[in-house]
Protein backbone atom coordinates (compact mmCIF):
# COMPACT_ATOMS: atom_id res chain seq x y z
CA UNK A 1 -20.45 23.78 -2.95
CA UNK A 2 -20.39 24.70 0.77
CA UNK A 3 -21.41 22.38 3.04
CA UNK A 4 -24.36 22.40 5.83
CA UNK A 5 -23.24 22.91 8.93
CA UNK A 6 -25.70 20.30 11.00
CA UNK A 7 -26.00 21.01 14.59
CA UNK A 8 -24.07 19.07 16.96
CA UNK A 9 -25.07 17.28 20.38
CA UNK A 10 -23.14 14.23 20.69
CA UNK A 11 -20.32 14.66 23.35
CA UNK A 12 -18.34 11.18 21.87
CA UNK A 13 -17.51 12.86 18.55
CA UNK A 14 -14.21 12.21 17.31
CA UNK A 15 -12.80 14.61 15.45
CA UNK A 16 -13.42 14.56 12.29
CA UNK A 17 -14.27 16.14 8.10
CA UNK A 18 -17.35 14.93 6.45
CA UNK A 19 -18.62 15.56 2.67
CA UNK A 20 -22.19 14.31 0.69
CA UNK A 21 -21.00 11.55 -1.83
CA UNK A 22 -23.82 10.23 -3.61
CA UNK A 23 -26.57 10.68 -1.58
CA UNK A 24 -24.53 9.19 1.85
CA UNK A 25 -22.36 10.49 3.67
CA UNK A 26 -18.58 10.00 3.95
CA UNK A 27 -16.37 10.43 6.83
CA UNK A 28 -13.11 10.21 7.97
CA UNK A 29 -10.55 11.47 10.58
CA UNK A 30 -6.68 12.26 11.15
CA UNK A 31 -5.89 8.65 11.27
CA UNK A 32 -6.78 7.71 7.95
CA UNK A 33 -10.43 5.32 8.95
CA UNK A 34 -13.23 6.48 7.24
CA UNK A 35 -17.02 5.29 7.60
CA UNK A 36 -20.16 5.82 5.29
CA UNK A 37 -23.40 6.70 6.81
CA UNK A 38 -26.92 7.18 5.62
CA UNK A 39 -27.84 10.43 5.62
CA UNK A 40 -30.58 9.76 8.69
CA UNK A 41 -27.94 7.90 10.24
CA UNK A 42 -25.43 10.98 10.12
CA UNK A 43 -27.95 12.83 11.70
CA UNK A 44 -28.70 10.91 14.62
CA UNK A 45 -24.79 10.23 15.04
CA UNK A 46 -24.08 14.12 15.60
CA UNK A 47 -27.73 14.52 17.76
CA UNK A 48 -26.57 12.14 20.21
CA UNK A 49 -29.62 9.26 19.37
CA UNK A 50 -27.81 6.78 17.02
CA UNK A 51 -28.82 3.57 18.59
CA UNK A 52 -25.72 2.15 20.25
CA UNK A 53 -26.86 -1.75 19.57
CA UNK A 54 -27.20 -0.45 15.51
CA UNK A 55 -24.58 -1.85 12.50
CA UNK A 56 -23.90 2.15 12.13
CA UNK A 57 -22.93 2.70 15.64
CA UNK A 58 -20.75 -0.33 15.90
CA UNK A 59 -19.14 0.46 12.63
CA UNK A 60 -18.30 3.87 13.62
CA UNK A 61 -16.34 2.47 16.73
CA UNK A 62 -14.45 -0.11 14.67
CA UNK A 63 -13.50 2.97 12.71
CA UNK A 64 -12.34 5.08 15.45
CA UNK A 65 -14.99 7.80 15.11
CA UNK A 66 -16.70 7.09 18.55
CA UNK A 67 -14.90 8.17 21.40
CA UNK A 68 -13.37 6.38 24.08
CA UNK A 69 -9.53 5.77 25.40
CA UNK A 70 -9.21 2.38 23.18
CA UNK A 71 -10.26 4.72 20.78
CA UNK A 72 -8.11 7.98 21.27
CA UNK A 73 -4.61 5.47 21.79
CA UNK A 74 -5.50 3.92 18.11
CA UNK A 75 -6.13 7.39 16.73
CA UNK A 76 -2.57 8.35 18.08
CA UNK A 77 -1.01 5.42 17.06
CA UNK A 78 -2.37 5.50 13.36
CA UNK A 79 -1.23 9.33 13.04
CA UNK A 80 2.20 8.48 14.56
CA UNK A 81 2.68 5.41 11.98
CA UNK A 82 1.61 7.44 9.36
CA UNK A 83 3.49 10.68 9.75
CA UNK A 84 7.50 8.39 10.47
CA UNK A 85 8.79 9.94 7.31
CA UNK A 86 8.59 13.45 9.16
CA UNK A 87 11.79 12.43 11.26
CA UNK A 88 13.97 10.33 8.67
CA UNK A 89 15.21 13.35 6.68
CA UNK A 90 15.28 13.51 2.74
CA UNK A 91 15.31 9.95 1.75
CA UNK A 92 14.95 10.74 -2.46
CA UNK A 93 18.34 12.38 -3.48
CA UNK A 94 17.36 13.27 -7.47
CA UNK A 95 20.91 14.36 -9.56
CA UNK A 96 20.44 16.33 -12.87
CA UNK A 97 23.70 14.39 -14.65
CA UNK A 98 22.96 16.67 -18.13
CA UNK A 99 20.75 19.03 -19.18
CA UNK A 100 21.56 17.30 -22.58
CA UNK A 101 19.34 15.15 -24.35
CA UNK A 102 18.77 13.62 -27.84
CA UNK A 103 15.09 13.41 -28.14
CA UNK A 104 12.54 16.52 -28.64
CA UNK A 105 9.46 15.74 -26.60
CA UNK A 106 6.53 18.02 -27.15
CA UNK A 107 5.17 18.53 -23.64
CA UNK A 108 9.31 18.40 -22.18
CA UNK A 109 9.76 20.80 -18.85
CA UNK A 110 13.12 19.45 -18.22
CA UNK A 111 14.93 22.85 -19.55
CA UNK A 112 16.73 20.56 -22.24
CA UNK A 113 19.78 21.82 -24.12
CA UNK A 114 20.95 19.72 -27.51
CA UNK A 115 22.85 16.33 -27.12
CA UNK A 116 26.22 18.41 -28.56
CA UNK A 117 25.75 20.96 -26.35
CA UNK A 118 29.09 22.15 -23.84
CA UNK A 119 29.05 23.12 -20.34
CA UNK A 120 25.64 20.98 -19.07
CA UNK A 121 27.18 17.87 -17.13
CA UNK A 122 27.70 17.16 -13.79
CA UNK A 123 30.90 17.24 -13.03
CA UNK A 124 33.13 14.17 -10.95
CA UNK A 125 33.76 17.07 -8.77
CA UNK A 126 30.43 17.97 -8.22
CA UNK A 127 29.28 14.26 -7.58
CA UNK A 128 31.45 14.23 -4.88
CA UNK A 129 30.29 17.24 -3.22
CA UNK A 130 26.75 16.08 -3.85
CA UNK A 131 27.46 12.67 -2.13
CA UNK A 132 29.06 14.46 0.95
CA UNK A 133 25.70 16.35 1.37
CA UNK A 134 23.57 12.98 1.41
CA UNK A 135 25.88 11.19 3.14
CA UNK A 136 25.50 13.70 5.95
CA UNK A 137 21.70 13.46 6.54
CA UNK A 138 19.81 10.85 9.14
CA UNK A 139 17.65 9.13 6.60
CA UNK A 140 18.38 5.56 7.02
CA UNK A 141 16.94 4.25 3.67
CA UNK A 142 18.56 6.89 0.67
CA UNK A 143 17.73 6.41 -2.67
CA UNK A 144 19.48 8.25 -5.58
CA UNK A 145 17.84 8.72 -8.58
CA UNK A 146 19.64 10.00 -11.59
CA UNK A 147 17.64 12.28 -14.43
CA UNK A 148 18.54 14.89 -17.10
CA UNK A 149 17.89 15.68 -20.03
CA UNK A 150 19.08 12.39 -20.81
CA UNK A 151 20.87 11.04 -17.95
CA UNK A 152 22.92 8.14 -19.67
CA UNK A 153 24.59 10.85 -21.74
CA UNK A 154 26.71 11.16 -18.76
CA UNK A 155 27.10 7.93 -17.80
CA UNK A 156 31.31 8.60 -16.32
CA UNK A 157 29.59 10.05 -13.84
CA UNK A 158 26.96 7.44 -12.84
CA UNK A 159 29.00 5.14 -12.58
CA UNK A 160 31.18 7.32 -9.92
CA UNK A 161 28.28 8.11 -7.96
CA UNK A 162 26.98 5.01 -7.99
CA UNK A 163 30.67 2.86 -6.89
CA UNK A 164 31.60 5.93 -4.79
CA UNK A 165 28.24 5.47 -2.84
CA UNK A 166 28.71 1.77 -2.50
CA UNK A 167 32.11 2.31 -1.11
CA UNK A 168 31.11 5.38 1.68
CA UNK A 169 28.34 2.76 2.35
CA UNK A 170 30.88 -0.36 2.94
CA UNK A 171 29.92 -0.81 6.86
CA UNK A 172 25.84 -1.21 5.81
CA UNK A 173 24.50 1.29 8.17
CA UNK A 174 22.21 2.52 4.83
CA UNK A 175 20.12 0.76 2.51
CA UNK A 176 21.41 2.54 -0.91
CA UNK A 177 18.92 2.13 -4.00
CA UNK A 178 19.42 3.92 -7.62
CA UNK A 179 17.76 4.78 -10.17
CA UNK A 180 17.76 6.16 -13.70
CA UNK A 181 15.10 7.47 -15.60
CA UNK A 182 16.06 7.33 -19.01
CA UNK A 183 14.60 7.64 -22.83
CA UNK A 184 16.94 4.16 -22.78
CA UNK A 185 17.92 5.17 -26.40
CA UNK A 186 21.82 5.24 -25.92
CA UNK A 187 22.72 2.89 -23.55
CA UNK A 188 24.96 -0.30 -24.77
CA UNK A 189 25.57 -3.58 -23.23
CA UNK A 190 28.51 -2.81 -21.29
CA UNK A 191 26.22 -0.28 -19.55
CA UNK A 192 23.23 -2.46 -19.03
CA UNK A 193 25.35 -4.82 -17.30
CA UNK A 194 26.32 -2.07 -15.39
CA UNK A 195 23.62 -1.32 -14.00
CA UNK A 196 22.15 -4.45 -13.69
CA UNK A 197 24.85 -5.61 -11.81
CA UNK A 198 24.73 -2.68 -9.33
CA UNK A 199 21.15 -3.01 -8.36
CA UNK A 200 20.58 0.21 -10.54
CA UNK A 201 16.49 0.42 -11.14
CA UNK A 202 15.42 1.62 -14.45
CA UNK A 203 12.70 3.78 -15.21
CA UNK A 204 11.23 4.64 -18.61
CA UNK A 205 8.22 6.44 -20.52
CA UNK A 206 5.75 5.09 -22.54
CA UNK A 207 3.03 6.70 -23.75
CA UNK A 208 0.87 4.49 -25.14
CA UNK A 209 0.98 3.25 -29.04
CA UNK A 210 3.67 3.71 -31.32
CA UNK A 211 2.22 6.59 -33.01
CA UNK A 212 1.03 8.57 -30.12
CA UNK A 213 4.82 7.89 -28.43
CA UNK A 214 6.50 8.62 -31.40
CA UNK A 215 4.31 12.03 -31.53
CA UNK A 216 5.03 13.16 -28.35
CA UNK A 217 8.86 12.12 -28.26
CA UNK A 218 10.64 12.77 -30.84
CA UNK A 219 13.69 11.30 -32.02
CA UNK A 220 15.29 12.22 -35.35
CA UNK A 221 17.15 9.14 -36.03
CA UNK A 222 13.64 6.58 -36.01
CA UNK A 223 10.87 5.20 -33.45
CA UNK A 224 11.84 6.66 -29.93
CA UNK A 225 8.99 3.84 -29.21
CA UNK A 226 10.67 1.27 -31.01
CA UNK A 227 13.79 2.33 -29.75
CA UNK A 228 12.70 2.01 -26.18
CA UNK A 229 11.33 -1.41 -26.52
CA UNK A 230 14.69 -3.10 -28.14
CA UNK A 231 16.50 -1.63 -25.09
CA UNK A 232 13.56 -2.85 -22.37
CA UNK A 233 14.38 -6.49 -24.10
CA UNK A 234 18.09 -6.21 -23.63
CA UNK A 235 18.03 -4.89 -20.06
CA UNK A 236 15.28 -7.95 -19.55
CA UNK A 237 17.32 -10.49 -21.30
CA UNK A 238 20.24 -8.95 -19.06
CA UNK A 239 18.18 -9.97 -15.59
CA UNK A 240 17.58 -13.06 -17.04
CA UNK A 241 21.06 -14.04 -17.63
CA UNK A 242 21.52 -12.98 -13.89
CA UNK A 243 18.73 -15.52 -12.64
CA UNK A 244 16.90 -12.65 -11.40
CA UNK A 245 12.79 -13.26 -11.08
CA UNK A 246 11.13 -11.11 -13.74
CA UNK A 247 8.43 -10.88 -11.18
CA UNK A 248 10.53 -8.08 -9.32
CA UNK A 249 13.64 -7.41 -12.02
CA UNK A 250 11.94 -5.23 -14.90
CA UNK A 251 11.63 -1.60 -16.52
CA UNK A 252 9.28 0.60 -14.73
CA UNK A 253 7.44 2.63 -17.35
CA UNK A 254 4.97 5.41 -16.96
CA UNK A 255 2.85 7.45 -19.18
CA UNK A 256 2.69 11.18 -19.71
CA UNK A 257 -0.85 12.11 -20.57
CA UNK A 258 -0.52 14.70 -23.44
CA UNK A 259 -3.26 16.26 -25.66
CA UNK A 260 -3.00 13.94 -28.36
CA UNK A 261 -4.23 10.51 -25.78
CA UNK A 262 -7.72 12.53 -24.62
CA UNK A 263 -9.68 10.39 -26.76
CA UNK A 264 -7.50 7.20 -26.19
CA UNK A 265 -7.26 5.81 -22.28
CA UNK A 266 -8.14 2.29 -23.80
CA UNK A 267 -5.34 1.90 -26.53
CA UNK A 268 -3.10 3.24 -23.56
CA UNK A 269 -3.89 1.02 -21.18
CA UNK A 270 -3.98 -2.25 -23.97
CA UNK A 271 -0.38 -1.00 -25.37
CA UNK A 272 0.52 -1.63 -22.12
CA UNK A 273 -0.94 -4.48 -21.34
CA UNK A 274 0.16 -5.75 -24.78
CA UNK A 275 3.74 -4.92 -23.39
CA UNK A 276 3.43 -7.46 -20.37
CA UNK A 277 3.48 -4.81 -18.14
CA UNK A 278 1.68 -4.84 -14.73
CA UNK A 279 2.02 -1.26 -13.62
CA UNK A 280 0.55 1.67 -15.69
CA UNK A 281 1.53 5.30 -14.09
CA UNK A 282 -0.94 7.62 -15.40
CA UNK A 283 0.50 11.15 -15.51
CA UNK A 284 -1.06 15.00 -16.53
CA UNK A 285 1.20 17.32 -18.09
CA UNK A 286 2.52 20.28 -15.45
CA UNK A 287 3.24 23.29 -15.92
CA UNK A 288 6.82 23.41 -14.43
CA UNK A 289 9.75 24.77 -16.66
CA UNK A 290 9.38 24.93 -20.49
CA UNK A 291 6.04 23.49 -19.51
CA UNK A 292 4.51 26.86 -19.80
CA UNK A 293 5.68 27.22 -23.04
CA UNK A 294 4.10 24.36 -24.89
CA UNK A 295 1.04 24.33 -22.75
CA UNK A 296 -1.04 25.96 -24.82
CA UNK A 297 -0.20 23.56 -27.78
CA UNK A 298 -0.83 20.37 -25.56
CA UNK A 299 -2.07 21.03 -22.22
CA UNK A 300 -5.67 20.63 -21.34
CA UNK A 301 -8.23 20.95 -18.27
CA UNK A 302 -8.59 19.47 -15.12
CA UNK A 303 -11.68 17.97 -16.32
CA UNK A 304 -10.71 16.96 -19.68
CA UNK A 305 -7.43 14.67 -18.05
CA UNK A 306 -10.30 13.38 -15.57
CA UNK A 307 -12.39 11.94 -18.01
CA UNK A 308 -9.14 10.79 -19.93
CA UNK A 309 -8.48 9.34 -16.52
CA UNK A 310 -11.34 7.68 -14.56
CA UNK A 311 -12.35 6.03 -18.08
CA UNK A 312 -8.56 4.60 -18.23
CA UNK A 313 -8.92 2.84 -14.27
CA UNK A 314 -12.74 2.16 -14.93
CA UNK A 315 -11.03 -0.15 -17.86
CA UNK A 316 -8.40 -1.50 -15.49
CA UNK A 317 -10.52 -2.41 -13.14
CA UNK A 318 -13.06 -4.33 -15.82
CA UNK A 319 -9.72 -6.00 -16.84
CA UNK A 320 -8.78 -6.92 -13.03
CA UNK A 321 -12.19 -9.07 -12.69
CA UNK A 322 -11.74 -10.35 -15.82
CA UNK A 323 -8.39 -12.05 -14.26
CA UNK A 324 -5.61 -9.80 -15.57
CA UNK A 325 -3.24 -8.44 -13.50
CA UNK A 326 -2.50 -4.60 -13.73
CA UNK A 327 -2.84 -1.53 -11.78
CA UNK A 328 -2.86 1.75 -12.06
CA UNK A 329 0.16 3.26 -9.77
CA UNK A 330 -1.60 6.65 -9.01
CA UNK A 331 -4.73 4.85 -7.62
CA UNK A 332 -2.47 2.13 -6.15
CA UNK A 333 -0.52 5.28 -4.38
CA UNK A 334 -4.24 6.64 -3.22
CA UNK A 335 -5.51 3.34 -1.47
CA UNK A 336 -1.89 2.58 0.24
CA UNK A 337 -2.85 6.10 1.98
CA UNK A 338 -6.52 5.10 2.40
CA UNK A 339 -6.15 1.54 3.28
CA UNK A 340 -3.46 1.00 5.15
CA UNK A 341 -0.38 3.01 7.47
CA UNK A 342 2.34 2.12 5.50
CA UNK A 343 3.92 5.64 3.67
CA UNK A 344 4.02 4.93 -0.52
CA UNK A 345 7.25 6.78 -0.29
CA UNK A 346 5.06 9.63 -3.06
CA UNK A 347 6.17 13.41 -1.97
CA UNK A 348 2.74 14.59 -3.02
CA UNK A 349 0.94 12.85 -1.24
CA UNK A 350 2.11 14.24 2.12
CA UNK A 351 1.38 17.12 5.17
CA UNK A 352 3.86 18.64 4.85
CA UNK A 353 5.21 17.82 1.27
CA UNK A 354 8.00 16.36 0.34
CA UNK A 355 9.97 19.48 -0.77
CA UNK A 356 13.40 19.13 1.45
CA UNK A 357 11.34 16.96 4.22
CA UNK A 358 11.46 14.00 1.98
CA UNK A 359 13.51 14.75 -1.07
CA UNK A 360 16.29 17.47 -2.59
CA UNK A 361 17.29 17.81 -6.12
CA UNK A 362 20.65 18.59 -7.25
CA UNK A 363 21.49 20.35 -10.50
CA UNK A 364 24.27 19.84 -12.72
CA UNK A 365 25.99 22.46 -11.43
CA UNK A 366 25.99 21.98 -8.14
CA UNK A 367 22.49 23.93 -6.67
CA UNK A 368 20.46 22.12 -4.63
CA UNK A 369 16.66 22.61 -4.69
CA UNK A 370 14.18 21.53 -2.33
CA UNK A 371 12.53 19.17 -5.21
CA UNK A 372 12.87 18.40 -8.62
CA UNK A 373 9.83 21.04 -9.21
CA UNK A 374 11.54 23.80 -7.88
CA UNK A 375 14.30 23.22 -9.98
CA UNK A 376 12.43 23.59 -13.20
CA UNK A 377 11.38 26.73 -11.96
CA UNK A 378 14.79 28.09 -11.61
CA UNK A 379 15.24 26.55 -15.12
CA UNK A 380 13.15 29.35 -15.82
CA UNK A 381 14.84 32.39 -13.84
CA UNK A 382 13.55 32.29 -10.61
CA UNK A 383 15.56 30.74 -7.83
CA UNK A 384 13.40 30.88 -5.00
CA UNK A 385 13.12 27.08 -4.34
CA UNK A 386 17.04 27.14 -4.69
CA UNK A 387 18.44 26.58 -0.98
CA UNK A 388 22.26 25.98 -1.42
CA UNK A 389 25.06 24.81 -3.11
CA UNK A 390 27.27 21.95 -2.36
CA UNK A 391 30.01 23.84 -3.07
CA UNK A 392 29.56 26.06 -0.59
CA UNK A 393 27.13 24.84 1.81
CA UNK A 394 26.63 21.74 4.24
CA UNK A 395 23.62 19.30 4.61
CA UNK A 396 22.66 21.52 7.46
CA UNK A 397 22.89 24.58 6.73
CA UNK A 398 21.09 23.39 3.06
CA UNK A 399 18.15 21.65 5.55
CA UNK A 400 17.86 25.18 7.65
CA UNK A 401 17.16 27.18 4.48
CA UNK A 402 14.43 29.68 5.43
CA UNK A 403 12.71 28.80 1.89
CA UNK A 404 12.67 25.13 3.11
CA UNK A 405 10.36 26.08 6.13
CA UNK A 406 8.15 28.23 4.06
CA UNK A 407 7.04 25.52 2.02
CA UNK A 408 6.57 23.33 5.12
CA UNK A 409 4.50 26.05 6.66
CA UNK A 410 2.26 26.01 3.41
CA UNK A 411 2.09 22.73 2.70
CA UNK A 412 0.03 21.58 5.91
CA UNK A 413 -3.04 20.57 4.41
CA UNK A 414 -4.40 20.87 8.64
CA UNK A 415 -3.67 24.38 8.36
CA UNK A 416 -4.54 25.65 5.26
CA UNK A 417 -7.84 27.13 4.11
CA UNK A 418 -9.64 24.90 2.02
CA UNK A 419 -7.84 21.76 3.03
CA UNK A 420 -7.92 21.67 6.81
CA UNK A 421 -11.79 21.03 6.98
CA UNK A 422 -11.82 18.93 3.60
CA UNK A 423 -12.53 14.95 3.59
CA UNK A 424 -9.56 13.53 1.84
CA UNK A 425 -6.95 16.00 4.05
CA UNK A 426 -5.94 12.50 5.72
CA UNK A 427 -4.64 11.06 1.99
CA UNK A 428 -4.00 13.77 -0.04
CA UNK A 429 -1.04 16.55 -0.31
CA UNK A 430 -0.70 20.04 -1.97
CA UNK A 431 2.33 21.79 -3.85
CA UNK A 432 3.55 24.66 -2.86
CA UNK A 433 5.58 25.12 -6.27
CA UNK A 434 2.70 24.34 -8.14
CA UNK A 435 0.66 27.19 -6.69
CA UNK A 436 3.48 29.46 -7.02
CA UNK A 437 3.53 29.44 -10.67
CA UNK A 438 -0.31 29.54 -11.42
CA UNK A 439 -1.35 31.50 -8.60
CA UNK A 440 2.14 33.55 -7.61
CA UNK A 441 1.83 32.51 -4.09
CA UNK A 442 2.65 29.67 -2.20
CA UNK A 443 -0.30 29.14 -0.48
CA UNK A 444 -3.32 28.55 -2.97
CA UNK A 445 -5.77 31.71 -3.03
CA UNK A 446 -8.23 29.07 -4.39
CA UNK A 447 -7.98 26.00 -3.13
CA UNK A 448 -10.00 24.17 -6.24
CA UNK A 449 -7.16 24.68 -8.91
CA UNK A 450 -6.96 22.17 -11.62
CA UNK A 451 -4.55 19.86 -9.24
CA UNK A 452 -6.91 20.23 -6.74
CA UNK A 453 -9.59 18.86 -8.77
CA UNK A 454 -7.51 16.35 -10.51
CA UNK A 455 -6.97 14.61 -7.15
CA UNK A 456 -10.42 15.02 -5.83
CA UNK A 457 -11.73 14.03 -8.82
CA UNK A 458 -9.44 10.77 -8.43
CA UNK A 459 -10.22 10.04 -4.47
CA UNK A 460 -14.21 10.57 -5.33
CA UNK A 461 -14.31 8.03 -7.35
CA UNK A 462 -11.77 5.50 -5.80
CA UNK A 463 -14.41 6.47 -2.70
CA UNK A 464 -17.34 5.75 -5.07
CA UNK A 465 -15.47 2.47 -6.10
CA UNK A 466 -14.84 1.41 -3.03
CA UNK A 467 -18.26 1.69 -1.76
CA UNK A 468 -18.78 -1.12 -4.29
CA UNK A 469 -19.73 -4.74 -2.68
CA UNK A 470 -16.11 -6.84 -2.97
CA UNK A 471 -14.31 -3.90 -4.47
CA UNK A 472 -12.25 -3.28 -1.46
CA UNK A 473 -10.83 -6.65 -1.63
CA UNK A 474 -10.05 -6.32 -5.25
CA UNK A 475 -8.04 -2.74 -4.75
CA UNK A 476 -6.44 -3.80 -1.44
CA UNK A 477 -4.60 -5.65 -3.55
CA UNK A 478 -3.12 -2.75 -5.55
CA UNK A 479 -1.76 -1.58 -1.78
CA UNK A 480 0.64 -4.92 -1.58
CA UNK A 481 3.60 -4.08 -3.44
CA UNK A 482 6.08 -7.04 -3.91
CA UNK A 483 9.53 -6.08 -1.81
CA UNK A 484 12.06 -5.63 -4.72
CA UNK A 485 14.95 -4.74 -2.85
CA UNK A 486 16.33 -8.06 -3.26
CA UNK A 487 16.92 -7.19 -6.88
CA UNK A 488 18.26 -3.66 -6.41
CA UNK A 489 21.38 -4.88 -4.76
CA UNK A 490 24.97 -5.14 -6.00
CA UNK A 491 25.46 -8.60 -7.34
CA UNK A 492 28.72 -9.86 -5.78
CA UNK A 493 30.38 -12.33 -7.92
């Protein structure tokens, strides 16, 4: 709906975006504050006559939205906190070890080939090359995260990048993490203890229930949900043998929200909490790579994975007053950007994105892409997010591909129509790929697409939630994420 434009004759405006929520209004500015107001109250704030001695007025000057020099300096110094990760260079390094895998997942965009298949690894040579290219950029903090197909399938060369890393990295001047995101289903002991021992994070899915897992990923031998939770035991067992705190040394796990969990956000979230599991990562389907091809079978609307959605964090929520302890990550990745400076390290959630600014993906054979996104998209013909080799190309001249600043260009939400004047532009983040393969363009032509909607859907209603007396303190907690790095360190004997 388009908004009112009220008239304006208050000369102490900050700047700042505005939208109707519920009968008040909400506002918020560059820095991140935001402020509700009655609508009466809104009025008189932009006429010039709010009453400086009232709770509104002093409110809006603790949030920044009154001007004045204190206020101006803590408007600069909240945008410069928040916007660090613009001058640290890619940080995620993502390395397709296989296009091989051994399960059959119905919604899979990953551009899988069969387990026996020839000619889809990484190669030690290619590692290398790869590991030259990351070891050249500025980013002080690098994490490499290993996917696939099924990563562990290729395992040889894991292990290389992972010991060849650690030894480039011998005088400290990075902090090196890993991680593997895995189906878990062929990894032994010997490996476990590999990466246990290396600081190696592991990263899993489940989708909810045994039968709704098992639907969506298939595995021909038995239970790919089964399966997964004999190797989460090992790999815990594994930590505990090392004295590690299972407080901070565990499987991440997320869920990928297909057709068949609509009707089922409850049993989700209580298979997880059934698990022990204190982090549930709510995901919708994309459309990305063989994506397209299956959509139609199991995607869905915007509105549909809302309601699947808000009904699943409504529940967590109810559980969180009731004492248990469990959050939902994409919320928890929302309020770090509304309640605090501190950057959740999430590529979507940024102006610009995170395509080549904050991440680069690197295929099996050597391309490098300016996300994991893009990739999929040349999965499916079309190289346009492709922007070098490391065969052939340095971290430089990779970093000064043309396509690189395109996406740059049309991912800042203060520039683009649609985005620039909207009220969540300070915590939100758009995708250029995205838009490129439902819209052929970069640049949305309509900014309410279905991702659009599925994150204003979310922020309304973390807004709405917030609003709530003591509900602020309750999700401020979701914002304080334990410091695991302690764990994801080689253990020296």
């Amino acid at each position: 709906m388009k908004k009112r434009i009220p008239e304006v004759h208050n000369e102490r405006l900050m700047p700042f975006r505005w939208q109707e929520l519920d009968g008040r209004i909400l506002l918020t500015n560059d820095a991140g504050n935001y402020a509700w107001l009655e609508q009466e109250a809104f009025g008189d704030f932009l006429a010039g006559t709010l009453l400086a001695e009232s709770p509104a007025h002093a409110e809006l000057e603790r949030r920044n939205l009154i001007r004045s020099p204190q206020a101006e300096k803590k408007v600069m110094d909240h945008v410069r906190a928040r916007s660090q990760h613009l001058f640290a260079g890619p940080n995620l390094h993502i390395l397709i070890l296989t296009l091989r895998c051994n399960q059959a997942c119905v919604y899979c965009h990953a551009s899988r080939k069969p387990e026996k298949s020839k000619g889809y690894d990484m190669s030690l040579e290619t590692a290398a090359r790869v590991l030259d290219v990351i070891f050249q950029g500025p980013s002080p903090d690098l994490t490499i995260e290993f996917q696939g197909g099924e990563p562990a399938l290729n395992f040889d060369v894991l292990r290389f990048v992972v010991e060849e890393a650690y030894k480039r990295n011998q005088d400290g001047e990075r902090n090196l993490y890993f991680s593997l995101v895995s189906n878990l289903s062929t990894l032994n002991q010997e490996q476990i203890d590999f990466l246990v021992d290396n600081g190696v994070m592991v990263c899993t899915s489940i989708d909810g229930p045994a039968q709704l897992h098992d639907r969506n990923r298939k595995f021909k031998q038995h239970s790919s949900h089964a399966e997964a939770l004999k190797t989460i035991k090992v790999i815990d067992r594994t930590y505990q043998k090392r004295g590690l705190d299972p407080e901070l040394a565990y499987v991440n796990a997320l869920a990928t929200v297909s057709r068949s969990a609509l009707k089922k956000p409850r049993e989700v979230v209580d298979e997880y909490l059934r698990l022990g599991h204190k982090v549930i990562h709510l995901r919708p389907l994309n459309p990305f790579g063989m994506g397209l091809k299956v959509w139609a079978r199991e995607g869905y609307t915007a509105q549909e994975f809302l309601d699947f959605y808000l009904e699943a964090l409504d529940y967590i929520i109810e559980l969180n007053q009731k004492g248990e302890e469990i959050m939902e990550k994409m919320a928890s990745l929302m309020l770090t950007r509304i309640l605090t400076d501190e950057d959740p390290n999430y590529m979507d959630l940024r102006s610009p994105c995170g395509a080549g600014l904050g991440q680069l993906a690197y295929n099996y054979d050597g391309r490098v892409y300016t996300c994991d996104e893009g990739r999929m998209v040349g999965a499916m013909g079309d190289d346009i997010f492709c922007i070098g080799d490391v065969h052939q190309n340095s971290y430089e001249e990779i970093i000064r591909h043309p396509g690189l600043r395109s996406l740059c260009v049309a991912s800042c939400l203060e520039c683009l129509p649609g985005c620039s004047e909207c009220v969540y532009a300070p915590y939100c983040g758009v995708c250029p790929v995205y838009n490129y393969i439902m819209e052929g363009d970069l640049v949305a032509r309509y900014p309410a697409n279905d991702r659009c909607r599925i994150q204003k859907g979310m922020l309304d209603h973390l807004f709405k939630r917030l609003a709530e007396p003591g509900m602020e303190d309750l999700l401020r907690r979701w914002t304080e994420s334990k410091d695991r790095s302690s764990v994801y360190r080689r253990i020296v004997p």
